[in-house]
PDB file of N, CA and C in Angstrom:
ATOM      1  N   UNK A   1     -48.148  39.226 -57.028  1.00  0.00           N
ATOM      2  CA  UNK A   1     -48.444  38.355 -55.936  1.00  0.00           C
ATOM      3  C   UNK A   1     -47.233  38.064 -55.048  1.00  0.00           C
ATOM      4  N   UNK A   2     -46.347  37.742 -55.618  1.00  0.00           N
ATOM      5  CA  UNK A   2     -44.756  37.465 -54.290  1.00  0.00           C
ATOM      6  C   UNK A   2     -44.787  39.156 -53.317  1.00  0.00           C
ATOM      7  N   UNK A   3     -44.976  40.201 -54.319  1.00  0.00           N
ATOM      8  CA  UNK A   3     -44.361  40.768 -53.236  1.00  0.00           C
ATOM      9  C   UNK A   3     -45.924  40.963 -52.028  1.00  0.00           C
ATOM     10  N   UNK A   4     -46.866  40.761 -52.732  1.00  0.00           N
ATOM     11  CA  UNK A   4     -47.868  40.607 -51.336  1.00  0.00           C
ATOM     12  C   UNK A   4     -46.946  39.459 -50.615  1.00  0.00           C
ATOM     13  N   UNK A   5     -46.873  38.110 -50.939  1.00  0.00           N
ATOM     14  CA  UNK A   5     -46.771  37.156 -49.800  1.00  0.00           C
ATOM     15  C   UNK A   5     -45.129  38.058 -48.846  1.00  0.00           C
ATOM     16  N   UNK A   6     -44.797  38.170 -49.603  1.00  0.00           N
ATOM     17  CA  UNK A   6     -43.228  38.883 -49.255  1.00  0.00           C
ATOM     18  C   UNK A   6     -43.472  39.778 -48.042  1.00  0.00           C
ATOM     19  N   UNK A   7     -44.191  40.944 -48.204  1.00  0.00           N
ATOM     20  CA  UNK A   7     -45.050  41.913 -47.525  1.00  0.00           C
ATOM     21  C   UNK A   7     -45.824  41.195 -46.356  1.00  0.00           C
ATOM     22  N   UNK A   8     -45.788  40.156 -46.193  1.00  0.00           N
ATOM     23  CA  UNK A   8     -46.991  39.387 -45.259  1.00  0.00           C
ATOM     24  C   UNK A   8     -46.363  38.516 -44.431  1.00  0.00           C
ATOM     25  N   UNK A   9     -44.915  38.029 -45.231  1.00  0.00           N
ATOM     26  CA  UNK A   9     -43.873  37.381 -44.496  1.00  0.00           C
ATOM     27  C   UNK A   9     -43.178  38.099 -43.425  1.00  0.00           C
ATOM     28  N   UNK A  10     -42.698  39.060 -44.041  1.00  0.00           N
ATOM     29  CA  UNK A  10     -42.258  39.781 -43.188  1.00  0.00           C
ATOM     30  C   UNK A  10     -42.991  41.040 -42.059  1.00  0.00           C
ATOM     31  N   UNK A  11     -44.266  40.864 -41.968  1.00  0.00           N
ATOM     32  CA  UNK A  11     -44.912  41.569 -41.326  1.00  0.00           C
ATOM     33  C   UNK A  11     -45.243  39.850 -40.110  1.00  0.00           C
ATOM     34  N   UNK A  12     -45.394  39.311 -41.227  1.00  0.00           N
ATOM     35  CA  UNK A  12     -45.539  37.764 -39.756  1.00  0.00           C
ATOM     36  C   UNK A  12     -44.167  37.902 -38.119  1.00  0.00           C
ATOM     37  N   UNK A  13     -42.967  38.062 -39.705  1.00  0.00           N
ATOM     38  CA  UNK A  13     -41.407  38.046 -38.749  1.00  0.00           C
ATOM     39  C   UNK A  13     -41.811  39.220 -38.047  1.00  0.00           C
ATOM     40  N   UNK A  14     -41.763  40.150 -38.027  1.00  0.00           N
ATOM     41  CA  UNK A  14     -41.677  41.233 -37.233  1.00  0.00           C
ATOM     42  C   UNK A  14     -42.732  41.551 -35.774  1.00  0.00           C
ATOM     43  N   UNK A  15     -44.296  40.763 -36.047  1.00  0.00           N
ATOM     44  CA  UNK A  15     -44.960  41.066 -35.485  1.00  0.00           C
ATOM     45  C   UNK A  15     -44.383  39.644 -34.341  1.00  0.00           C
ATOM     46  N   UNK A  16     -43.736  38.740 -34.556  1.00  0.00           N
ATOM     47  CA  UNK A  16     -43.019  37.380 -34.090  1.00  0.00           C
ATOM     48  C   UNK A  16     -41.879  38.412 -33.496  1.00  0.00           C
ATOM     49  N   UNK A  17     -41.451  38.950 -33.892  1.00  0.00           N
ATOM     50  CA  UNK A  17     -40.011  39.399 -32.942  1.00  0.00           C
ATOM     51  C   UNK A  17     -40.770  40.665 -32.193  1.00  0.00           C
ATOM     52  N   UNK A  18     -41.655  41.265 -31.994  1.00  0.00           N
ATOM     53  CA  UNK A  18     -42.392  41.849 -31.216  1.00  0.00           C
ATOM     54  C   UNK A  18     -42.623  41.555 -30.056  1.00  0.00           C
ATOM     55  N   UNK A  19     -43.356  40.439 -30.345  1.00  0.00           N
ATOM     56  CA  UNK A  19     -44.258  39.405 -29.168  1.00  0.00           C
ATOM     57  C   UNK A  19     -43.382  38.856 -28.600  1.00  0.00           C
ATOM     58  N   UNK A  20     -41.830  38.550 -29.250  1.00  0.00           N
ATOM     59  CA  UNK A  20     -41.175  38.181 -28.922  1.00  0.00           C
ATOM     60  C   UNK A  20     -40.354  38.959 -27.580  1.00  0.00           C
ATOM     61  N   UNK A  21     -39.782  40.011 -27.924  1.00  0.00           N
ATOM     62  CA  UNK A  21     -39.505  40.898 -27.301  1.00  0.00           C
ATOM     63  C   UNK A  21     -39.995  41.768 -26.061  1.00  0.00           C
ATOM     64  N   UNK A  22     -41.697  41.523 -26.201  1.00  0.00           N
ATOM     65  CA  UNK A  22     -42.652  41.928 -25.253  1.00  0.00           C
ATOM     66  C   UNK A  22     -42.377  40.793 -24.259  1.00  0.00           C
ATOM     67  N   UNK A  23     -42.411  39.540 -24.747  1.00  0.00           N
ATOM     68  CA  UNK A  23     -42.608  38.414 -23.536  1.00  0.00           C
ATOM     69  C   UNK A  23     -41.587  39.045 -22.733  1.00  0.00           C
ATOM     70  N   UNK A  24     -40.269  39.020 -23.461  1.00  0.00           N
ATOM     71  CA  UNK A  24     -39.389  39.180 -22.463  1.00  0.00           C
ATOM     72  C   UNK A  24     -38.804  40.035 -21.609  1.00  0.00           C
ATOM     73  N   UNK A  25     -39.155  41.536 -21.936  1.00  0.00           N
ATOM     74  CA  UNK A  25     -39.878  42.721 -20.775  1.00  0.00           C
ATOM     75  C   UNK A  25     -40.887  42.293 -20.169  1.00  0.00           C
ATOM     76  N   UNK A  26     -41.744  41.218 -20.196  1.00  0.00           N
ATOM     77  CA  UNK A  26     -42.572  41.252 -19.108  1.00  0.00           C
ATOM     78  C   UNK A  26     -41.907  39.808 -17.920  1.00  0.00           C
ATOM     79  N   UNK A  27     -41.566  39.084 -18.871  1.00  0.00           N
ATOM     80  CA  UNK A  27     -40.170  38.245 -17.786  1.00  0.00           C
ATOM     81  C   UNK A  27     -39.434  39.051 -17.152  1.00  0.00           C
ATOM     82  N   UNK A  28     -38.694  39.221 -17.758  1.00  0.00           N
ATOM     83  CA  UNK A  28     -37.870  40.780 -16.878  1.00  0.00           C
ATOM     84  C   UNK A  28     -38.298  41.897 -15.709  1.00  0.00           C
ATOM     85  N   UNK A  29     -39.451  42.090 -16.044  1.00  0.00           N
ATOM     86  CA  UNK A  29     -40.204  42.807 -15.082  1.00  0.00           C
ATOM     87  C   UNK A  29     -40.918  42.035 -14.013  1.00  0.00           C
ATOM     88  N   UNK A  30     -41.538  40.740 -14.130  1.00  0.00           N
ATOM     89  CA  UNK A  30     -41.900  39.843 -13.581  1.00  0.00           C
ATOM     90  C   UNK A  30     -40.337  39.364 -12.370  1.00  0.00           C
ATOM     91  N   UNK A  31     -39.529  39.016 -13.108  1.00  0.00           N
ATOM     92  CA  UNK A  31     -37.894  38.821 -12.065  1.00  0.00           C
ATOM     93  C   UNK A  31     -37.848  40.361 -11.108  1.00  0.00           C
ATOM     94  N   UNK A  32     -37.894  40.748 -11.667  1.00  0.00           N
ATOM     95  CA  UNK A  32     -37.603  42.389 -10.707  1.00  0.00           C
ATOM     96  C   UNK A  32     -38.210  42.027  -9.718  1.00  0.00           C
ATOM     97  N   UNK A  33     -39.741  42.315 -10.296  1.00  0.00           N
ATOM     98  CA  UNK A  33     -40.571  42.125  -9.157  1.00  0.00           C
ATOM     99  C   UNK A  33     -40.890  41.097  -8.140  1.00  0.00           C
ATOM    100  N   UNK A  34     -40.468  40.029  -8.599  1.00  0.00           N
ATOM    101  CA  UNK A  34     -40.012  39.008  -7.476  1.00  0.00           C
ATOM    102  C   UNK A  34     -38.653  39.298  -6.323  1.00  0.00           C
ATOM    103  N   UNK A  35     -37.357  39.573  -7.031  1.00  0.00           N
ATOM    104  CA  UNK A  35     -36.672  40.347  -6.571  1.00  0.00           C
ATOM    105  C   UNK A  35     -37.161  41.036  -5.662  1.00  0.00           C
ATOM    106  N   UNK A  36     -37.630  41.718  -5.954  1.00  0.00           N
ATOM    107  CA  UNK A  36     -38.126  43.157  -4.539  1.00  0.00           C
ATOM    108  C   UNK A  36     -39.212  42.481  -3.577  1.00  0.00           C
ATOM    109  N   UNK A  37     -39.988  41.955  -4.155  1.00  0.00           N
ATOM    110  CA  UNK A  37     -40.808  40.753  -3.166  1.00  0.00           C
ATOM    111  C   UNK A  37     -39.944  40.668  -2.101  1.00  0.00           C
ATOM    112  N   UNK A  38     -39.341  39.944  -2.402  1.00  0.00           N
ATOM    113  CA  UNK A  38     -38.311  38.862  -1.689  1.00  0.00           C
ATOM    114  C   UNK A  38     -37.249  39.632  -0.778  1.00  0.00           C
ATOM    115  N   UNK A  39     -37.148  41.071  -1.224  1.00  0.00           N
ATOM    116  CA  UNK A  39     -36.078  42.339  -0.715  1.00  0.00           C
ATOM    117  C   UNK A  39     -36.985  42.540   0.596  1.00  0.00           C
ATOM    118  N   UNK A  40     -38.131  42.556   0.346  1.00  0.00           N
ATOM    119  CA  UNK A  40     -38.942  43.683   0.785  1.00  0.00           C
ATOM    120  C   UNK A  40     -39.547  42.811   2.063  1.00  0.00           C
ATOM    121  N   UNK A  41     -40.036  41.485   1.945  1.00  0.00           N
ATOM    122  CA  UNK A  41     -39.668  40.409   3.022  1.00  0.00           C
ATOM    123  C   UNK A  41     -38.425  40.713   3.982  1.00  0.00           C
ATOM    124  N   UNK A  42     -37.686  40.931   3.735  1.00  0.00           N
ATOM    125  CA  UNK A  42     -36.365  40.245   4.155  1.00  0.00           C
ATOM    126  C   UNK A  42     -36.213  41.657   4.998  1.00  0.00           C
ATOM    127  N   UNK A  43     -36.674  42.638   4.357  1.00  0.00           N
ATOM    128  CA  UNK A  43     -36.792  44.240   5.567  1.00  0.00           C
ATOM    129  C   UNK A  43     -37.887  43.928   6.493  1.00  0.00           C
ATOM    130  N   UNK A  44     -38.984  43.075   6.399  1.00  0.00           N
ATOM    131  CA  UNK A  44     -40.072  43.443   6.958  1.00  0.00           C
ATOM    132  C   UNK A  44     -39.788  42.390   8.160  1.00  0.00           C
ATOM    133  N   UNK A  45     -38.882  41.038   7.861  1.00  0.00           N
ATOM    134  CA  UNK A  45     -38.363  40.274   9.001  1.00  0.00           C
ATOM    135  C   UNK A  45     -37.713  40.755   9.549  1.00  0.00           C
ATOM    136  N   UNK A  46     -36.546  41.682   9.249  1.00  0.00           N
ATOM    137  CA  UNK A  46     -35.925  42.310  10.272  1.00  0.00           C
ATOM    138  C   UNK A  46     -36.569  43.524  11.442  1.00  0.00           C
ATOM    139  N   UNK A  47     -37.306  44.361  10.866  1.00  0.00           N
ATOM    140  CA  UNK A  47     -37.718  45.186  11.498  1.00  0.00           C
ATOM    141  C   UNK A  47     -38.921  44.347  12.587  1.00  0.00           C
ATOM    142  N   UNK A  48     -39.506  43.683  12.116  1.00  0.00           N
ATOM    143  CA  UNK A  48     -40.080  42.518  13.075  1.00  0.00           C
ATOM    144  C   UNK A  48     -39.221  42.179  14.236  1.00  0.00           C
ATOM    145  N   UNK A  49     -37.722  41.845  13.987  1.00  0.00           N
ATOM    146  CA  UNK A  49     -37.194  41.505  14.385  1.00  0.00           C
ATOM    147  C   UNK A  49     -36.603  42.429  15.971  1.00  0.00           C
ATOM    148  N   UNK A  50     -36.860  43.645  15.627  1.00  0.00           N
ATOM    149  CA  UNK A  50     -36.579  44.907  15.841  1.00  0.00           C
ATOM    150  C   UNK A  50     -37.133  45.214  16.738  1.00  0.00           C
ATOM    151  N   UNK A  51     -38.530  45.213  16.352  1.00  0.00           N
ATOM    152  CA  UNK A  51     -39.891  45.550  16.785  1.00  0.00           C
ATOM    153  C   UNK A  51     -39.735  44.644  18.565  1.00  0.00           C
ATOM    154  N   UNK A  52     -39.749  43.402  18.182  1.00  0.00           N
ATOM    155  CA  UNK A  52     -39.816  42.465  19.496  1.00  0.00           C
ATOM    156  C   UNK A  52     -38.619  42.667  20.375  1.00  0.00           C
ATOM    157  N   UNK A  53     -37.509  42.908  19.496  1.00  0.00           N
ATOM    158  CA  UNK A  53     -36.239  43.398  20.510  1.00  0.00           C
ATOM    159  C   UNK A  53     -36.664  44.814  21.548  1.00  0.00           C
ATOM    160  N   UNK A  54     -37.682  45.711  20.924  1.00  0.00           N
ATOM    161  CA  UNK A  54     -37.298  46.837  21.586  1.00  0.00           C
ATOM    162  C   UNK A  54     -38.638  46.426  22.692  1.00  0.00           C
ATOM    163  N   UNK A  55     -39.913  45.649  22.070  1.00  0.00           N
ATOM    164  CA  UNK A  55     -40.871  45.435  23.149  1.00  0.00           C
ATOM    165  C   UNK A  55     -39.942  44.534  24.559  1.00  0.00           C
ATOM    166  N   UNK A  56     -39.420  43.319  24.319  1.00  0.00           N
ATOM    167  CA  UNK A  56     -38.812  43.344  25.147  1.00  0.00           C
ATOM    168  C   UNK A  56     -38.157  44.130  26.633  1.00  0.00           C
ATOM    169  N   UNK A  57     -37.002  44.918  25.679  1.00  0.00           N
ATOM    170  CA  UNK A  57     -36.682  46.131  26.267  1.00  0.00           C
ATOM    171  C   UNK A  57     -37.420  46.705  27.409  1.00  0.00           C
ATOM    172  N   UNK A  58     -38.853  46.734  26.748  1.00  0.00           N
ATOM    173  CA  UNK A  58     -39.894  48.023  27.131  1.00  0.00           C
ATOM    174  C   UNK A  58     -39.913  47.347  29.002  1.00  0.00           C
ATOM    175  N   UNK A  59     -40.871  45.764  28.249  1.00  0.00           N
ATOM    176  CA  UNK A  59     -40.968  45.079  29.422  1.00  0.00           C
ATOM    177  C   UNK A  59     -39.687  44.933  30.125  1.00  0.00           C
ATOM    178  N   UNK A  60     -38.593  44.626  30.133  1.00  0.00           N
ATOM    179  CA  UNK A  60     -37.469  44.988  31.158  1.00  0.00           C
ATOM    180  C   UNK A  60     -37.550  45.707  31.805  1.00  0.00           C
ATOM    181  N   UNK A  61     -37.875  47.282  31.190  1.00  0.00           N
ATOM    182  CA  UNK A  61     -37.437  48.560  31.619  1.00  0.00           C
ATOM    183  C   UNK A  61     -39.035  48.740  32.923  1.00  0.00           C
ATOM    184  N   UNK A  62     -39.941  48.216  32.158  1.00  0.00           N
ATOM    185  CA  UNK A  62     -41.408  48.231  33.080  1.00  0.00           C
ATOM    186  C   UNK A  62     -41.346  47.748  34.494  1.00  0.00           C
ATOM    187  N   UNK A  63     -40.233  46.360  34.094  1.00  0.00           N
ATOM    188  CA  UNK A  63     -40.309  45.700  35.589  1.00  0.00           C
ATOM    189  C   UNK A  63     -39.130  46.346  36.226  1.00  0.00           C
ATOM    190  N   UNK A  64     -38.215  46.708  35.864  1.00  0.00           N
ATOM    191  CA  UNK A  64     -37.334  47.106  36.437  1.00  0.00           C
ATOM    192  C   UNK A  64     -38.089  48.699  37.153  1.00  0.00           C
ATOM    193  N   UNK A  65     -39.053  49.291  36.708  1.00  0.00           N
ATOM    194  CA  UNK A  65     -39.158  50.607  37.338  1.00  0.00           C
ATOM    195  C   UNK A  65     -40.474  50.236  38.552  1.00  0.00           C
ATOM    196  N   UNK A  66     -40.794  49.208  38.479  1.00  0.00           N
ATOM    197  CA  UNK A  66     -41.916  48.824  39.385  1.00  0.00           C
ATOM    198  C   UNK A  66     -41.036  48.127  40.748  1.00  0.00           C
ATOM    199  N   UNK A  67     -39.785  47.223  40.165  1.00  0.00           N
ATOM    200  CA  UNK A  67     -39.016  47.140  41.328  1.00  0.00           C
ATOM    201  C   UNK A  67     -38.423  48.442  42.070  1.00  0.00           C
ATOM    202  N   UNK A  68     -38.006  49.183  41.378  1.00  0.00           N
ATOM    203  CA  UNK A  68     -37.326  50.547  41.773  1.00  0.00           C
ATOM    204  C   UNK A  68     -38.819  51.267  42.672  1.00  0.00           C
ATOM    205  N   UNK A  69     -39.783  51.163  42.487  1.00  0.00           N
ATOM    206  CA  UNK A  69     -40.450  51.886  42.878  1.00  0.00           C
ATOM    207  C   UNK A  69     -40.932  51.128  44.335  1.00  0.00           C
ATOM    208  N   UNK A  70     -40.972  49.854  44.640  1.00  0.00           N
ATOM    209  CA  UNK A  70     -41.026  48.946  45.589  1.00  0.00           C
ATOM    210  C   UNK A  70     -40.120  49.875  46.995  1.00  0.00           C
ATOM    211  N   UNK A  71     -40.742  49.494  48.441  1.00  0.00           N
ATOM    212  CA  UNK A  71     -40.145  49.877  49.512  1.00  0.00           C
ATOM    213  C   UNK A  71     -38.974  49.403  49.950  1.00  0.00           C
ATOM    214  N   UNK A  72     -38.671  47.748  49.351  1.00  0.00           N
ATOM    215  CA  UNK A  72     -37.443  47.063  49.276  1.00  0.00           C
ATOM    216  C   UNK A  72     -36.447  48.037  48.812  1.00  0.00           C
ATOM    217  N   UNK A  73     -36.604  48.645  47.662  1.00  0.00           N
ATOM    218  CA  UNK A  73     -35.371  48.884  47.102  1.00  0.00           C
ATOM    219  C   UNK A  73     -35.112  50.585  47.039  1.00  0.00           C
ATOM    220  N   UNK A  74     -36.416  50.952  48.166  1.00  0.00           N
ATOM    221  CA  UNK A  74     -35.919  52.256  48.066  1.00  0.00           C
ATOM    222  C   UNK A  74     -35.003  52.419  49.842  1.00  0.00           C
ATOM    223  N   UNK A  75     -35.441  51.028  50.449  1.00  0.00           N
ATOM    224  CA  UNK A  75     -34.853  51.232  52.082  1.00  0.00           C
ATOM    225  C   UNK A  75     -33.198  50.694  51.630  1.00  0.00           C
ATOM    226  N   UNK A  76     -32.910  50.019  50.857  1.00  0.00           N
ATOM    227  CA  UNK A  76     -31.692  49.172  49.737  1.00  0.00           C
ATOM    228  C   UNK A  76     -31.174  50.242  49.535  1.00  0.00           C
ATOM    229  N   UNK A  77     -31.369  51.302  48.713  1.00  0.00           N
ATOM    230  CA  UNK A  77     -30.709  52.577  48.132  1.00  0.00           C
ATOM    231  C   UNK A  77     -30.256  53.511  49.261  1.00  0.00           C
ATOM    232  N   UNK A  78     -31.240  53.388  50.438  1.00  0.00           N
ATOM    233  CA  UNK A  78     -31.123  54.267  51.571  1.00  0.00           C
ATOM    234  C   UNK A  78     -29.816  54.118  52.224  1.00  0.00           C
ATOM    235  N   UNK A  79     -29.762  52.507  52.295  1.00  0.00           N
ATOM    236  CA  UNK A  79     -28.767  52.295  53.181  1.00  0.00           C
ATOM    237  C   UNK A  79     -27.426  51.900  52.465  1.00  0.00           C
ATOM    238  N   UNK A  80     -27.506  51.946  51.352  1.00  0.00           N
ATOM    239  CA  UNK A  80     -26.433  52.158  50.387  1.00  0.00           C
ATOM    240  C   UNK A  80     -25.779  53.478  50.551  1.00  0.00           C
ATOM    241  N   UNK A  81     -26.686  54.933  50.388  1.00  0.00           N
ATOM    242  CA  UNK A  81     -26.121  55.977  50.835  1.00  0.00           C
ATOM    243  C   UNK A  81     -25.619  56.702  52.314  1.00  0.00           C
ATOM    244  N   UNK A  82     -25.929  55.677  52.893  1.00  0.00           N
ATOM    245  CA  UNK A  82     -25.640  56.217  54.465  1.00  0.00           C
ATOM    246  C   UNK A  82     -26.654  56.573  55.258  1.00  0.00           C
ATOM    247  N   UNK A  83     -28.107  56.538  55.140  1.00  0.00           N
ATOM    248  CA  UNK A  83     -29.150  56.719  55.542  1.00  0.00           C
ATOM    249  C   UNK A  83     -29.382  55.554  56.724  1.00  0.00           C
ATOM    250  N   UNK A  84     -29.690  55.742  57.888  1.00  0.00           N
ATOM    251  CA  UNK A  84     -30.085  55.093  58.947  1.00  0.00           C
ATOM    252  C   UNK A  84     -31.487  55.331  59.495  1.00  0.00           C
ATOM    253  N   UNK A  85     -32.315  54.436  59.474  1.00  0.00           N
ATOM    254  CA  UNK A  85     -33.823  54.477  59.680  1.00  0.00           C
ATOM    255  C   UNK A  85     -33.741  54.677  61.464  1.00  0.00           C
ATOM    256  N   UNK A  86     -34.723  55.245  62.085  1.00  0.00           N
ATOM    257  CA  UNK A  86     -34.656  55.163  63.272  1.00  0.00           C
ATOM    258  C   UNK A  86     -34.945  53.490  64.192  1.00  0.00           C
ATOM    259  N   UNK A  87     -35.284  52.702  63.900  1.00  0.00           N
ATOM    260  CA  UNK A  87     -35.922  51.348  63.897  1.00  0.00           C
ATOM    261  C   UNK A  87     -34.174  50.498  63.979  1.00  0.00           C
ATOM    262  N   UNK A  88     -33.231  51.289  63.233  1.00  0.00           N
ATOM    263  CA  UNK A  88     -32.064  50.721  63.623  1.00  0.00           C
ATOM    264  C   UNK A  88     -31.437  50.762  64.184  1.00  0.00           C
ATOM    265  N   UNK A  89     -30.470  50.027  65.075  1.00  0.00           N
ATOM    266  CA  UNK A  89     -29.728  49.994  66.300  1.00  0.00           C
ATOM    267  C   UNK A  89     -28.566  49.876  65.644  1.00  0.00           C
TER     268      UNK A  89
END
């Protein structure tokens, strides 16, 4: 009979340092994965960040080519290069 209980004790300890050991690969893996959560945020704000910088841009570049394309600024360019309209004296 002892060495049954003996046999039963130590199958208790072991299956205890198991469970034990499991919790804490899945803590561990659980931290990671928060970790990278939190990584993976922190890329997705920037490129957001990115994103609106270059729309910006876009719209700059939109209005700026609609002014350029305006009669103002192409008679502006004209007479920047030396161009004289007949209408001028």
């Amino acid at each position: 009979m002892p060495d049954q209980q003996e046999r039963t004790k130590k199958i208790v300890i072991a299956a205890t340092i198991a469970g034990s050991l499991l919790l804490l690969f899945l803590l561990i893996v659980i931290i990671f994965q928060l970790v990278q959560i939190g990584v993976r945020r922190a890329e997705v704000d920037k490129m957001n960040e990115e994103v609106e910088a270059l729309e910006q841009l876009i719209a700059d570049g939109e209005n700026k080519y609609e002014y350029y394309k305006t009669k103002e600024y192409l008679e502006q360019l004209a007479y920047e290069y030396g161009f004289r309209f007949p209408s001028d004296k």
